[in-house]
Protein backbone atom coordinates (compact mmCIF):
# COMPACT_ATOMS: atom_id res chain seq x y z
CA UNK A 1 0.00 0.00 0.00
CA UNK A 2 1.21 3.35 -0.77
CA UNK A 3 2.79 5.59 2.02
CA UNK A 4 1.53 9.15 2.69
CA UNK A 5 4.44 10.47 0.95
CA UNK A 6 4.03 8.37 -2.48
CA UNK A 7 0.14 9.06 -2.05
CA UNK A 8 0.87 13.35 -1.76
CA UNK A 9 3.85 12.61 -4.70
CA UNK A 10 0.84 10.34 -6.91
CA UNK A 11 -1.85 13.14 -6.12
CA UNK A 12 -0.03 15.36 -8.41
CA UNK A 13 0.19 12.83 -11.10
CA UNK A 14 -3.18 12.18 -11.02
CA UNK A 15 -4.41 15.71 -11.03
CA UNK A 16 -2.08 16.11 -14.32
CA UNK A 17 -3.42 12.82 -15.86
CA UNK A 18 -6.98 14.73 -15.15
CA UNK A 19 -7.07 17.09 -18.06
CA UNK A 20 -11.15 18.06 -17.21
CA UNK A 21 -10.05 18.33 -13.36
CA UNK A 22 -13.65 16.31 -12.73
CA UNK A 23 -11.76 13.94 -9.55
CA UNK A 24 -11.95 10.82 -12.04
CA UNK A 25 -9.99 9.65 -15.06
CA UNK A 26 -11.80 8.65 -17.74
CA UNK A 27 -10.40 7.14 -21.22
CA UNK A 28 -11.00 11.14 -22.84
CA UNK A 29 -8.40 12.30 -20.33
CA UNK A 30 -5.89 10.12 -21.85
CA UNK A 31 -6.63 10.83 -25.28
CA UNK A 32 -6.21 15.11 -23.92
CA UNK A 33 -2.71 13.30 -22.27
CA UNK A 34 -1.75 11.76 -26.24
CA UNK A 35 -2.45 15.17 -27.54
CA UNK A 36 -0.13 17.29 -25.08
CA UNK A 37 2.85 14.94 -25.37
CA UNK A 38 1.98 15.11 -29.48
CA UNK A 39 2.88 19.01 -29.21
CA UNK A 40 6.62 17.64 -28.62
CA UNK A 41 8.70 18.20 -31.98
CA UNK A 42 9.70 14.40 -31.60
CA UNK A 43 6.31 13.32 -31.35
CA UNK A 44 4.34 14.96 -34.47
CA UNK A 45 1.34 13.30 -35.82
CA UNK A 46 2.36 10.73 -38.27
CA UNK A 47 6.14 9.46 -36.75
CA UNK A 48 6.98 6.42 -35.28
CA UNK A 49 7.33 8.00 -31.53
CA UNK A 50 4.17 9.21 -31.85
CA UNK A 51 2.72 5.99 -32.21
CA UNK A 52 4.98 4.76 -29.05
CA UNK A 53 3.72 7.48 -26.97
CA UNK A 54 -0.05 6.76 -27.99
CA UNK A 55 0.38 3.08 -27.27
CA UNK A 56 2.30 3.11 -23.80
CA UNK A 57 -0.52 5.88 -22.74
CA UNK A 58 -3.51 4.03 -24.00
CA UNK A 59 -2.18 1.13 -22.68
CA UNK A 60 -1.69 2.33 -19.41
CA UNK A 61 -4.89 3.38 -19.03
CA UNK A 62 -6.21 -0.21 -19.66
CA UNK A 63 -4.49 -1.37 -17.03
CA UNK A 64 -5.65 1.41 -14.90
CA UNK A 65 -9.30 0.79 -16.00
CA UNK A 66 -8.89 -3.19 -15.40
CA UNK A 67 -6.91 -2.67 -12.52
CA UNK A 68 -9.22 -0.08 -10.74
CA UNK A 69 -12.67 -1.94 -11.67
CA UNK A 70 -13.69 1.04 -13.65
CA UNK A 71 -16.41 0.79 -11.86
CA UNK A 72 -18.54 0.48 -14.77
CA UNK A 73 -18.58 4.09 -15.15
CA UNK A 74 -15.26 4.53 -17.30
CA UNK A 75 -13.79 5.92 -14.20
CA UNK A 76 -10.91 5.43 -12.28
CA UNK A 77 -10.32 7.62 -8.89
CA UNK A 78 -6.94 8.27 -6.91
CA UNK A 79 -7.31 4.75 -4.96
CA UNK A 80 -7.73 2.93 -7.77
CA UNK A 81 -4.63 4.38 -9.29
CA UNK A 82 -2.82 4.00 -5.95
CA UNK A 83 -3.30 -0.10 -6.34
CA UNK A 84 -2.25 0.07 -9.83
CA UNK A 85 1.30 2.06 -8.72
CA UNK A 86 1.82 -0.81 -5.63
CA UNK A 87 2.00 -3.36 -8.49
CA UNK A 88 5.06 -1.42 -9.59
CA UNK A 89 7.66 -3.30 -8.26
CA UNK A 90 6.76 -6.37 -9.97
CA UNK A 91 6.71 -4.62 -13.12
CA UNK A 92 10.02 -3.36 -13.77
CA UNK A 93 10.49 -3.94 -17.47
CA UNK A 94 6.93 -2.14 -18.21
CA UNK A 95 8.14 0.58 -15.73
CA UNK A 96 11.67 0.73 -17.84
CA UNK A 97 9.91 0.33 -21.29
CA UNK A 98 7.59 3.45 -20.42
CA UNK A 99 10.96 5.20 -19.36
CA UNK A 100 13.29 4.96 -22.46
CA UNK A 101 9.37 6.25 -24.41
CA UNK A 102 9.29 9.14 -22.61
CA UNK A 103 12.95 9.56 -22.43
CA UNK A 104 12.98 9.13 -26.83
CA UNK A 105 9.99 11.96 -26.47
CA UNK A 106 11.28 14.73 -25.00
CA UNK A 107 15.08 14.27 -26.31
CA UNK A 108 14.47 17.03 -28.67
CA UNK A 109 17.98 17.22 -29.72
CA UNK A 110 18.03 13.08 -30.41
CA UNK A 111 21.45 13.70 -28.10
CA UNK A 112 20.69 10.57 -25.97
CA UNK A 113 20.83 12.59 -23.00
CA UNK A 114 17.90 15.00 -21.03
CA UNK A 115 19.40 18.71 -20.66
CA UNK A 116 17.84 20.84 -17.64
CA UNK A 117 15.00 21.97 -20.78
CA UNK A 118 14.43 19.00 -21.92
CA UNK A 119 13.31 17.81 -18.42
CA UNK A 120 11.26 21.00 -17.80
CA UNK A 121 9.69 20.35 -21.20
CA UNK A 122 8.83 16.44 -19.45
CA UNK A 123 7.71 18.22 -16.71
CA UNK A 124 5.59 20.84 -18.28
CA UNK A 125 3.88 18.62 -20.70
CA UNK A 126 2.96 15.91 -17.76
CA UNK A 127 1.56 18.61 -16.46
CA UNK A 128 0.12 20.61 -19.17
CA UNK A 129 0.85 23.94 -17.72
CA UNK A 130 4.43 25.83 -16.54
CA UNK A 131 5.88 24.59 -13.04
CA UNK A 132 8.46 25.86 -10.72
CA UNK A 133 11.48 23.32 -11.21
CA UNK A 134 13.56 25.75 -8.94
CA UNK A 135 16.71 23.15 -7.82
CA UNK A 136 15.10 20.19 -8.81
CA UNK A 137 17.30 19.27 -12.01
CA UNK A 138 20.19 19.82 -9.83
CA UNK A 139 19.02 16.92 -7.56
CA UNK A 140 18.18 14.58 -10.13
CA UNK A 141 21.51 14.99 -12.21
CA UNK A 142 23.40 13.33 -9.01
CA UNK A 143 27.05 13.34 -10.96
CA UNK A 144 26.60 16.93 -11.62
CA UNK A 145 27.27 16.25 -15.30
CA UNK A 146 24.37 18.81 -16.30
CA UNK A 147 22.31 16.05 -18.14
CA UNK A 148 20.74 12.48 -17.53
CA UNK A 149 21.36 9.75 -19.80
CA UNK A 150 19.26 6.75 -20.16
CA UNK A 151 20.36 4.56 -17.33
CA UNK A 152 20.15 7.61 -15.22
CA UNK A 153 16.21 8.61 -16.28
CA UNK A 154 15.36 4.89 -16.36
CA UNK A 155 16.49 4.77 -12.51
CA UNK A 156 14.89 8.25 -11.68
CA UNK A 157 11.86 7.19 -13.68
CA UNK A 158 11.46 4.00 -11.65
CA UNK A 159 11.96 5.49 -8.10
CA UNK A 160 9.36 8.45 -9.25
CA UNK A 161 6.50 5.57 -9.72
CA UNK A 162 7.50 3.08 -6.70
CA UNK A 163 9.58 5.21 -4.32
CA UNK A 164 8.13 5.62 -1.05
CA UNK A 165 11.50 7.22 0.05
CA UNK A 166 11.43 11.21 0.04
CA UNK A 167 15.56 10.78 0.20
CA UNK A 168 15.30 9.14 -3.26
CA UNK A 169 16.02 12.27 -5.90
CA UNK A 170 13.41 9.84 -8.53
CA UNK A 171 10.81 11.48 -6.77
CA UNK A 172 10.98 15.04 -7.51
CA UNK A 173 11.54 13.87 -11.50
CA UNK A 174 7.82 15.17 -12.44
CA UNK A 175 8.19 18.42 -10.65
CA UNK A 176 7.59 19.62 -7.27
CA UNK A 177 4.14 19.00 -5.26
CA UNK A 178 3.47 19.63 -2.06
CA UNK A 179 5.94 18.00 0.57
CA UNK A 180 5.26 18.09 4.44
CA UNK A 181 7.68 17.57 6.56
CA UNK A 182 6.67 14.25 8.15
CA UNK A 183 8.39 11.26 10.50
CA UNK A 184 10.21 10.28 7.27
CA UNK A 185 11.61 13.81 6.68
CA UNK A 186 9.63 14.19 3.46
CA UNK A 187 10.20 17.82 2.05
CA UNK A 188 10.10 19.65 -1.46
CA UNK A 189 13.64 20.21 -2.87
CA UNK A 190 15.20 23.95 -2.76
């Protein structure tokens, strides 16, 4: 079961996922998801990546939707996503295989590495709207090298989506939200 901190972190993933902000995802939200990450030079309607990024989306909302019940409605709520994300672990090769998709999507330069702006374009098109990364690239580039390559997103990626551990720098890789400090110390970087 997801800790307080992962549930706070997942809250702002699922309001992002949300595109109508209704409290429910429904299969349209998705679809709004598909067209934001489509805006990405790499991801134009008609190329290959774009067809990767649809997929891995879609698909991950059909495991939401069969995962969470659906309730019958089309819906899925915050819980139901929470019991999706504690399958996680087990699912490291989907978890990796959605990482090197999104890393191929916003590698707007095709450099095989993420620059600072190429993770605040992640960041900003997760979230369809501008975000304050103040310090955060900083703690996710851990060697200081001013970039993440694959292995290092792939690792970043996995602790964002199973991390319960506010000292693991994964966690701040989709932006800020809002961090309490709590028994384990959980705060916002900066």
């Amino acid at each position: 079961m997801a800790g307080e901190f992962q549930e706070r972190k997942l809250r702002g993933m699922f309001a992002a996922f949300d595109a109508d902000g209704d409290g429910c995802l429904r299969e349209e939200d998705f679809r709004a998801l598909v067209a934001r990450w489509s805006r990405l030079p790499a991801v134009g309607p008609g190329t290959e990546l774009r067809a990767r990024v649809e997929t891995l989306l879609m698909g991950w909302w059909s495991a939401l939707r069969e995962a969470g019940g659906a309730r019958g409605s089309g819906t899925v709520d915050l819980r139901e996503l929470l019991t999706v994300v504690d399958r996680l672990p087990a699912m490291a090769a989907e978890v990796t295989a959605t990482a090197n998709t999104v890393f191929d999507a916003v590698d707007a330069d095709g450099d095989n590495r993420i620059s600072p702006e190429e993770h605040r374009q992640l960041v900003e098109t997760w979230n369809g709207r501008p975000v304050d990364l103040t310090g955060v690239f900083e703690l996710l580039d851990a060697n200081g090298d001013g970039h993440l390559d694959r292995g290092e997103f792939a690792l970043l990626w996995r602790q964002f989506w199973t991390s319960d551990d506010p000292t693991e720098p994964g966690n701040w890789l989709c932006g800020r939200f809002a961090a309490t400090p709590s028994s384990s110390g959980g705060q916002a970087p900066g």
